[in-house]
Protein backbone atom coordinates (compact mmCIF):
# COMPACT_ATOMS: atom_id res chain seq x y z
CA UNK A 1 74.51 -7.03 70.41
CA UNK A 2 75.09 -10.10 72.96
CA UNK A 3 77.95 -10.56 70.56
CA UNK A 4 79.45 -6.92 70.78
CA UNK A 5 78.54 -5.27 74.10
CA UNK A 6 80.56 -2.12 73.67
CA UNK A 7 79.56 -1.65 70.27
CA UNK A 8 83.35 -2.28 68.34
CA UNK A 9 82.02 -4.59 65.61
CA UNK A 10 79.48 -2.23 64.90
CA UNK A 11 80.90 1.06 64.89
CA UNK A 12 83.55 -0.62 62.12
CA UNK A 13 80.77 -1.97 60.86
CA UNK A 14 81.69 -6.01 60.49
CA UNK A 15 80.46 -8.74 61.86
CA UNK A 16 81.79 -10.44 65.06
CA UNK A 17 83.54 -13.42 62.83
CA UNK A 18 85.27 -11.13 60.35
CA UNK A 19 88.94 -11.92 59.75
CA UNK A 20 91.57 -8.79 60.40
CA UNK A 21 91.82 -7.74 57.12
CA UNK A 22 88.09 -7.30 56.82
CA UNK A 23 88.56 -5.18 60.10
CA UNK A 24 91.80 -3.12 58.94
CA UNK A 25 90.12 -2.12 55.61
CA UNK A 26 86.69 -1.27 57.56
CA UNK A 27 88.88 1.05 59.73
CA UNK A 28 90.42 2.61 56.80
CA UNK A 29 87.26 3.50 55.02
CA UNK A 30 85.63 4.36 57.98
CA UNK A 31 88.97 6.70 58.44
CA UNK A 32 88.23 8.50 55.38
CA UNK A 33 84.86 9.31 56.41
CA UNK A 34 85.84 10.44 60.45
CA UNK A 35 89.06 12.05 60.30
CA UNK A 36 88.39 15.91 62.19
CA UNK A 37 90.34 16.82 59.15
CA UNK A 38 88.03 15.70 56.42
CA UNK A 39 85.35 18.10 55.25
CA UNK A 40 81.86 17.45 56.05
CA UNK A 41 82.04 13.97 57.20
CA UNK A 42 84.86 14.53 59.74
CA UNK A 43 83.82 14.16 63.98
CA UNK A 44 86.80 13.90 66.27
CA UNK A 45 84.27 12.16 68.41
CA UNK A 46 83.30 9.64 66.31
CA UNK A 47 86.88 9.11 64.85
CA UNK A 48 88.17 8.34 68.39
CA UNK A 49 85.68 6.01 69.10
CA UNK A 50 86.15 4.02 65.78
CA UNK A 51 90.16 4.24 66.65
CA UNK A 52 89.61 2.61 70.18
CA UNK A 53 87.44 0.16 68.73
CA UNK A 54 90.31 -0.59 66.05
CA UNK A 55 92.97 -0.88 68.49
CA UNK A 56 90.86 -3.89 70.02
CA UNK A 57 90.30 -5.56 66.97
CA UNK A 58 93.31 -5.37 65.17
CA UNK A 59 95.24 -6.56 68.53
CA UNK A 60 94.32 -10.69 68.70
CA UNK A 61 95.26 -11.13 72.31
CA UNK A 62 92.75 -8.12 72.96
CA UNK A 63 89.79 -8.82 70.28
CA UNK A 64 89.93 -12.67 72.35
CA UNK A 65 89.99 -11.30 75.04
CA UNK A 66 86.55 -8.92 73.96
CA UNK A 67 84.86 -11.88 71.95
CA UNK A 68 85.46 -14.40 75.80
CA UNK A 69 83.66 -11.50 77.71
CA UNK A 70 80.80 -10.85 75.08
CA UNK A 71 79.82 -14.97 75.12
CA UNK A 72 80.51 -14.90 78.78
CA UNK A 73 78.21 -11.79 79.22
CA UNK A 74 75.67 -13.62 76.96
CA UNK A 75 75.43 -16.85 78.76
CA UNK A 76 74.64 -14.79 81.54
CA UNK A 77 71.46 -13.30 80.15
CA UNK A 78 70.12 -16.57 79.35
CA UNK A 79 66.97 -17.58 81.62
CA UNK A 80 67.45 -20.70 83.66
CA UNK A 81 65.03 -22.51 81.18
CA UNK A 82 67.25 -22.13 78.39
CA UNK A 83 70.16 -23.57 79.91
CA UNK A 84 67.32 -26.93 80.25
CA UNK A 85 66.50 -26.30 84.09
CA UNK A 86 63.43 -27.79 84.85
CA UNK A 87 60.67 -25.25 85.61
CA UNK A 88 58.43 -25.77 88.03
CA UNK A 89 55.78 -28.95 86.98
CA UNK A 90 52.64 -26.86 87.26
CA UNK A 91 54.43 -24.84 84.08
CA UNK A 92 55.74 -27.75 82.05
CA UNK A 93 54.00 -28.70 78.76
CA UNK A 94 53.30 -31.77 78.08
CA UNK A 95 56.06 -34.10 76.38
CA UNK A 96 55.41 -34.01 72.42
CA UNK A 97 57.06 -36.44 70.04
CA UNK A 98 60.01 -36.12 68.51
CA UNK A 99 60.44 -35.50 64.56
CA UNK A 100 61.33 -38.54 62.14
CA UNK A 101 62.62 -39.26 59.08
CA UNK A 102 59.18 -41.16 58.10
CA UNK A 103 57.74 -37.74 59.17
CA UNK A 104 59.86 -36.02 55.87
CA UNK A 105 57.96 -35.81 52.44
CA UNK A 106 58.73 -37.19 49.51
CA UNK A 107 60.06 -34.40 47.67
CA UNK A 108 62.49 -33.67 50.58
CA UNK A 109 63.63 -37.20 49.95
CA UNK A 110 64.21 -37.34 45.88
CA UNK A 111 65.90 -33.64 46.51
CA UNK A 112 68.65 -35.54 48.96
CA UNK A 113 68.75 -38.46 46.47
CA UNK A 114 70.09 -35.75 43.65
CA UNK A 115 72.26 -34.29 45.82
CA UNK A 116 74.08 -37.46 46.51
CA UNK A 117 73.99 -37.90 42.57
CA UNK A 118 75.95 -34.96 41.26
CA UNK A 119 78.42 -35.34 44.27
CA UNK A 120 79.02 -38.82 43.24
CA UNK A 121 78.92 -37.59 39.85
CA UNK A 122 81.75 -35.16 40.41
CA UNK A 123 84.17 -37.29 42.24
CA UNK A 124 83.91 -39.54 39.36
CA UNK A 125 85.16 -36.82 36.82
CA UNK A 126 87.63 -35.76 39.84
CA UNK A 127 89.10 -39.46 39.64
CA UNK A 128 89.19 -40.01 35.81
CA UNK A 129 89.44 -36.63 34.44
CA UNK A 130 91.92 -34.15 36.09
CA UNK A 131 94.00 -35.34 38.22
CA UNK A 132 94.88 -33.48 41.73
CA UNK A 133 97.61 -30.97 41.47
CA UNK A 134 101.61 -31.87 41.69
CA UNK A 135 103.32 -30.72 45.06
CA UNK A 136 106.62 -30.72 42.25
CA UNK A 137 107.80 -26.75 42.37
CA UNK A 138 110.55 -26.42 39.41
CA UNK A 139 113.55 -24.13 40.16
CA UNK A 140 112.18 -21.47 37.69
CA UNK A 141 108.94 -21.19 39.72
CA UNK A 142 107.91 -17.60 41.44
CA UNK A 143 108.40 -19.46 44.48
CA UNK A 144 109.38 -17.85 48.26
CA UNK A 145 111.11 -20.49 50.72
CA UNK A 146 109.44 -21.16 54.33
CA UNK A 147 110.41 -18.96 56.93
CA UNK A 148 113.75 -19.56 58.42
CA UNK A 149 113.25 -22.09 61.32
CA UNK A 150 115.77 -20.91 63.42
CA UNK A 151 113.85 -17.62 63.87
CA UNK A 152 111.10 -17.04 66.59
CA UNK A 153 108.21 -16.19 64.62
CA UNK A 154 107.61 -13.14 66.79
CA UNK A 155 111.07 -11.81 66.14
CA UNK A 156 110.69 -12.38 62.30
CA UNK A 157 110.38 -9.64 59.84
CA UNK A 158 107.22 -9.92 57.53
CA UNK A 159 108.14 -11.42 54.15
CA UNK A 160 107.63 -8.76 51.49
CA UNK A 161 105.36 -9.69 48.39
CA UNK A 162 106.18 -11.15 45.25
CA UNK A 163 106.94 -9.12 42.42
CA UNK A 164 105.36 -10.09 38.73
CA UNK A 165 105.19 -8.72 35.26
CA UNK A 166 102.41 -6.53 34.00
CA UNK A 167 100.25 -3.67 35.44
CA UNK A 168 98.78 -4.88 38.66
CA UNK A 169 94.84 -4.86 38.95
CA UNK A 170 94.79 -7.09 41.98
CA UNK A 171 96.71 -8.33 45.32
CA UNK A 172 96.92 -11.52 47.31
CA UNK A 173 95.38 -11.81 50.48
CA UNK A 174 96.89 -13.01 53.64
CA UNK A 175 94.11 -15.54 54.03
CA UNK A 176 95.81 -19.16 54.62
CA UNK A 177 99.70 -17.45 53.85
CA UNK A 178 100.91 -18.02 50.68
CA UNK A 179 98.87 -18.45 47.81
CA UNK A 180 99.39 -21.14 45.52
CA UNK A 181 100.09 -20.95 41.36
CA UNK A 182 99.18 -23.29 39.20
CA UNK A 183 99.81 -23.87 35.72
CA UNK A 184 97.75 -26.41 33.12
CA UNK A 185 100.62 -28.74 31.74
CA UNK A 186 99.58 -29.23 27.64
CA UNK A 187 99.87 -33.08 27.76
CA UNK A 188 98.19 -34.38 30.19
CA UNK A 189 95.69 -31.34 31.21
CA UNK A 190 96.83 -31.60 34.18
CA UNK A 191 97.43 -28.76 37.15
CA UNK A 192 100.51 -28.75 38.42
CA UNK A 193 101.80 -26.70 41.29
CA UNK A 194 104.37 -24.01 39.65
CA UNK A 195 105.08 -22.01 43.00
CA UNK A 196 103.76 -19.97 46.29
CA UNK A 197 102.91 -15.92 46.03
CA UNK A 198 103.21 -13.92 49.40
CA UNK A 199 100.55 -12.15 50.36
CA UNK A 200 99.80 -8.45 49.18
CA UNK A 201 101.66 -9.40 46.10
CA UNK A 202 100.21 -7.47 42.80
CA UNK A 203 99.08 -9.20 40.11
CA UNK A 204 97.75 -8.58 36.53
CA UNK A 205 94.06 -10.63 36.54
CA UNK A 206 93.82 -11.55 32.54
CA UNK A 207 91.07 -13.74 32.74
CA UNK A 208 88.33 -16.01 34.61
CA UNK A 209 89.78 -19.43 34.03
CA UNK A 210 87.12 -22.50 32.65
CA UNK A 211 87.27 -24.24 35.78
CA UNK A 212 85.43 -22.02 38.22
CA UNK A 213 87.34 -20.38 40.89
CA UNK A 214 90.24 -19.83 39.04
CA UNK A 215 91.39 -16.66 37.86
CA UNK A 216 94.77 -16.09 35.38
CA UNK A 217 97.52 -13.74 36.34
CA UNK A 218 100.55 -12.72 34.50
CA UNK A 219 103.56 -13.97 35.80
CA UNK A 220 106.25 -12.76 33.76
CA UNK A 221 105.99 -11.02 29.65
CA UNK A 222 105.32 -14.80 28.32
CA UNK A 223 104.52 -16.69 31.44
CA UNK A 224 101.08 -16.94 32.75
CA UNK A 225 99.40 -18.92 35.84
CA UNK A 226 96.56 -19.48 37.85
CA UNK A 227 95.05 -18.92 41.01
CA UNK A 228 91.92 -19.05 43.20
CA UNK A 229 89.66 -15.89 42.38
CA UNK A 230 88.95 -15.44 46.36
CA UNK A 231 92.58 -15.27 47.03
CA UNK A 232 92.37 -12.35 45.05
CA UNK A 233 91.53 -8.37 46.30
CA UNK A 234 91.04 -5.55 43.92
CA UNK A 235 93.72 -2.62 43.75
CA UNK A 236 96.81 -1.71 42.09
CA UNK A 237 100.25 -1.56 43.43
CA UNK A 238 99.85 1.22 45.88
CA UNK A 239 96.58 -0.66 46.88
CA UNK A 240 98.75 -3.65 47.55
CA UNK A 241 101.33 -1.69 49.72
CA UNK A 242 98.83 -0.12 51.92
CA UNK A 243 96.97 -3.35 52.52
CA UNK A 244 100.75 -4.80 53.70
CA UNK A 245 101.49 -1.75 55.79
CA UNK A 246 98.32 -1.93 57.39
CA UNK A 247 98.39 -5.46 58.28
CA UNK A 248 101.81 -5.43 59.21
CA UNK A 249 101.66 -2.11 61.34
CA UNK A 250 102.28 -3.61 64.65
CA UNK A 251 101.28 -2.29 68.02
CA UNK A 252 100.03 1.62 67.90
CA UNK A 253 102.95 4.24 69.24
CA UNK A 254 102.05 5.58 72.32
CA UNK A 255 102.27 9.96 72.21
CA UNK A 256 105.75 11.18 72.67
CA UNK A 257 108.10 7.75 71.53
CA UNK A 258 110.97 7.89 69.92
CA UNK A 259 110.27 5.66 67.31
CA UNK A 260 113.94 5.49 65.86
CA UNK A 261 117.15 6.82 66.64
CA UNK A 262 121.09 7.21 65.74
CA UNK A 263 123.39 8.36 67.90
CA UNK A 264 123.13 9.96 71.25
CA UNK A 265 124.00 13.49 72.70
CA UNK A 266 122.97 16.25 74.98
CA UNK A 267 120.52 17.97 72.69
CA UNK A 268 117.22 18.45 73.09
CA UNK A 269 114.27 19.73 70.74
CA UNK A 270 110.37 20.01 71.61
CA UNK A 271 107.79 19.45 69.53
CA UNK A 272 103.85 20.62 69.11
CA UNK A 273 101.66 18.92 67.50
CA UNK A 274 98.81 21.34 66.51
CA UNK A 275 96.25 18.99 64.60
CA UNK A 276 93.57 17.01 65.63
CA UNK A 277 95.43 13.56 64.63
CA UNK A 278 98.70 11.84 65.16
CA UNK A 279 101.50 13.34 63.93
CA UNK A 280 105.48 12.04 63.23
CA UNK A 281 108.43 14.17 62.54
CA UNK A 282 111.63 13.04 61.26
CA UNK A 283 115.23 14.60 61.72
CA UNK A 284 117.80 14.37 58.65
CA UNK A 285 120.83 15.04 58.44
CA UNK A 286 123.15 16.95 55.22
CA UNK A 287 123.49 13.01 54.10
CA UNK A 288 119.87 12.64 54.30
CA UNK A 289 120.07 9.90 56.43
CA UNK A 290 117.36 10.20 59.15
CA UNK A 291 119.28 10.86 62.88
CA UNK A 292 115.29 10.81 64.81
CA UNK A 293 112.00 9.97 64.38
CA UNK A 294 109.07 11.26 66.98
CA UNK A 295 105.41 10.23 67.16
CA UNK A 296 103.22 12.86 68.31
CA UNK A 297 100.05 12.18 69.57
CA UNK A 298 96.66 14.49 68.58
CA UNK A 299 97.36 18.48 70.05
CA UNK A 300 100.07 16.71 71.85
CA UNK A 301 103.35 18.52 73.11
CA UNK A 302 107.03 17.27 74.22
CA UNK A 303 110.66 17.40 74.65
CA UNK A 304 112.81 14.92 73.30
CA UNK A 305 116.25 14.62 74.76
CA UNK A 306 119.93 13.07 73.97
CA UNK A 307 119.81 14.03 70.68
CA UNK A 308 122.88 14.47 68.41
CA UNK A 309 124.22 17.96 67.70
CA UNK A 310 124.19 19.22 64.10
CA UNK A 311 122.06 20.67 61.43
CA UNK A 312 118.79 19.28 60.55
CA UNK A 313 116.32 19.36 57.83
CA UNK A 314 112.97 18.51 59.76
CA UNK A 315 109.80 16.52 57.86
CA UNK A 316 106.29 15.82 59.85
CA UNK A 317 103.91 13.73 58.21
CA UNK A 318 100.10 13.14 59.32
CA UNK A 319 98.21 9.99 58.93
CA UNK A 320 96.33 7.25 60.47
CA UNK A 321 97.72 3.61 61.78
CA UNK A 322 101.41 4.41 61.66
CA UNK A 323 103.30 0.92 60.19
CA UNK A 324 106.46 0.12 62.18
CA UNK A 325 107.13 -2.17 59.72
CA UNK A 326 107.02 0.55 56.43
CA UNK A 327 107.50 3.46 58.82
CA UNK A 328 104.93 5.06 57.63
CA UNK A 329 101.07 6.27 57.89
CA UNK A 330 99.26 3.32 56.67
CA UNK A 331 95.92 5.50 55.68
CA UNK A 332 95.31 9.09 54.99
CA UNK A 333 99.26 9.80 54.78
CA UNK A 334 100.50 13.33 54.08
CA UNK A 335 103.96 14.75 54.28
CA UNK A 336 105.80 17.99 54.26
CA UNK A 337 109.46 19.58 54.19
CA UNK A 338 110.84 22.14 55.70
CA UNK A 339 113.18 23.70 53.13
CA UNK A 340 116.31 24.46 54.93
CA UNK A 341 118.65 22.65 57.64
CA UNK A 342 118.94 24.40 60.90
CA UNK A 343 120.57 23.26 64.20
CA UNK A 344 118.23 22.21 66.97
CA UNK A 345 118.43 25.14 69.11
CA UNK A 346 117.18 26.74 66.16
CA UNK A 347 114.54 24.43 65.67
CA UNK A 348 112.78 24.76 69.58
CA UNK A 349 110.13 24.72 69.60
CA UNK A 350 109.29 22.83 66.41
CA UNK A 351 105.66 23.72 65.79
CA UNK A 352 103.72 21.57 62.97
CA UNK A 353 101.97 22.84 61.34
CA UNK A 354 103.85 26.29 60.93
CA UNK A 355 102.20 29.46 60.96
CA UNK A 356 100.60 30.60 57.74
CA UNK A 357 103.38 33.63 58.44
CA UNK A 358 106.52 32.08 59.03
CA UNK A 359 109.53 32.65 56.97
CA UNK A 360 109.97 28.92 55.93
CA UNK A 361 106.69 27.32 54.53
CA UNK A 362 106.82 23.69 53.97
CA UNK A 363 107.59 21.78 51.19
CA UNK A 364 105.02 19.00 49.95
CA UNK A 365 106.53 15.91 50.27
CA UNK A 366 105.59 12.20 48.08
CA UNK A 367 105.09 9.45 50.99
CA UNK A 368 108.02 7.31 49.83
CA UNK A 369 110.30 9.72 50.50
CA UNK A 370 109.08 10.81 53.72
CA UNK A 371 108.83 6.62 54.60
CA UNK A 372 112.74 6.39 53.91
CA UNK A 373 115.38 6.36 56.00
């Protein structure tokens, strides 16, 4: 607890050194369990509480920020004596000496002495046996370029994955960027460096490889590869796109913004938000291109203005950890259609859900189609 004083590690139950992705996946299963709208397990209280513990987390500047004050308020706590102030000489022990080597037996001794033995043993097979791997990428490798230098890194776009052959089991993770592909050249039994895989990317896992911490992946329908098991996550392709959306999501929308926009007028058009959880709604026009779309925070109203006029076709969907960069819910996304356009006077107020009674029920909607614009 001197490591997590207001209890965020715990309630997304990780540990205080776990990296982001560890924290966005606890939050989604954790999601699953919380969310008001889930049967049984679902407690608005608790799900709000696990939300303002993920906005900490998944923020760097503000998890630092958390992890400085926890050691700061833990160093605090310590007694004087434990910081090596001298207590007062009525209450100090008297000085004991300090462990040796001599003092080690000798089976501590002959264990170091095999240790040293199969590490020397393996750096000889390292040296004579396979060689290290080639930094030589051919043309035809599945290879994506560094990021353009002449880009601010916080301007740049996230690269999207790779895309392979076969039906994908796995995904890379976004530990240490891109993750490297190897191939066993037939001569010289070699490994040689065949290209770099973005993170998230799906794979097909065929095999363990025979030298341990390898795994092979298809790479195309008669290339294969290899790379390091732990770079590996299991899930298939939707898996793989959550996991990007997720880490890629960006800072949380605050209730009421305008998230995107085209075009500008004297329109306006309020919205309700009737569930316990974030909502967004999306305005499309006759070319189903989409002219607005509005986050909503939980049971939150309001009126968005300078809107275009015209006929609409609105879609809300509901979800947790909205992605700026797929435009989508990340987790727990659900999406619905209202069936016919109508202009925006018609529309006020637009109240989501609709009433069990109204005229127009919604139409389910698949989340790719909702996440389009």
């Amino acid at each position: 607890m001197s490591l997590d004083p207001k209890g965020y590690y715990a309630l997304l139950d990780v540990l205080p050194y776990a990296t982001q992705a560890d924290i966005a996946a606890a939050y989604r299963r954790q999601a699953r369990l919380l969310h008001p709208d889930v049967p049984k397990t679902g407690n608005s209280d608790d799900f709000i509480a696990v939300k303002q513990a993920y906005d900490v987390l998944s923020d760097p500047n503000r998890r630092r920020a958390y992890d400085r004050s926890a050691r700061k308020a833990a160093l605090d706590a310590i007694e004087p004596e434990e910081l090596g102030i001298p207590m007062a000489p009525d209450l100090v022990e008297p000085p004991m000496r300090r462990p040796r080597l001599s003092d080690l037996p000798i089976a501590v001794w002959c264990g170091f002495g095999l240790v040293i033995a199969v590490c020397a043993y393996q750096l000889v097979v390292r040296m004579t046996g396979t060689a290290p791997p080639s930094v030589s990428i051919p043309a035809t490798a599945p290879s994506v370029g560094p990021s353009d230098p002449t880009t601010p890194p916080a301007t740049q776009a996230p690269r999207q994955p790779s895309i392979l052959a076969g039906t994908p089991n796995h995904y890379t993770v976004p530990t240490q960027g891109q993750a490297t592909v190897w191939r066993v050249e037939a001569d010289t039994n070699r490994l040689v460096v065949i290209g770099q895989l973005q993170p998230f990317t799906p794979v097909q896992a065929l095999r363990l490889f025979r030298q341990p911490g390898l795994m092979e992946i298809l790479i195309s329908d008669t290339d294969k590869g290899l790379v390091q098991a732990a770079r590996l996550n299991a899930g298939n392709h939707l898996a793989a796109r959550r996991a990007f959306c997720t880490y890629h999501a960006g800072p949380s929308p605050h209730g009421g913004e305008v998230l995107r926009q085209r075009g500008t007028g004297s329109k306006a058009l309020a919205l309700h938000n009737r569930t316990a959880g974030p909502a967004v709604v999306k305005l499309r026009d006759r070319a189903g291109s989409t002219v607005a779309t509005i986050y909503l925070g939980p049971a939150e109203e309001t009126r968005v203005t300078g809107l275009p006029d015209g006929t609409y076709r609105a879609e809300y969907g509901f979800g947790e950890v909205w992605s700026r960069t797929c435009n989508g819910f990340a987790v727990s996304a659900q999406a619905w259609r209202m069936p016919s356009f109508r202009s925006l006077a018609a529309l006020t107020p637009l109240v989501i859900p609709p009433d069990a009674a109204s005229a127009e029920q919604p139409i389910e909607l698949p989340d790719q189609a909702f996440n389009q614009d």
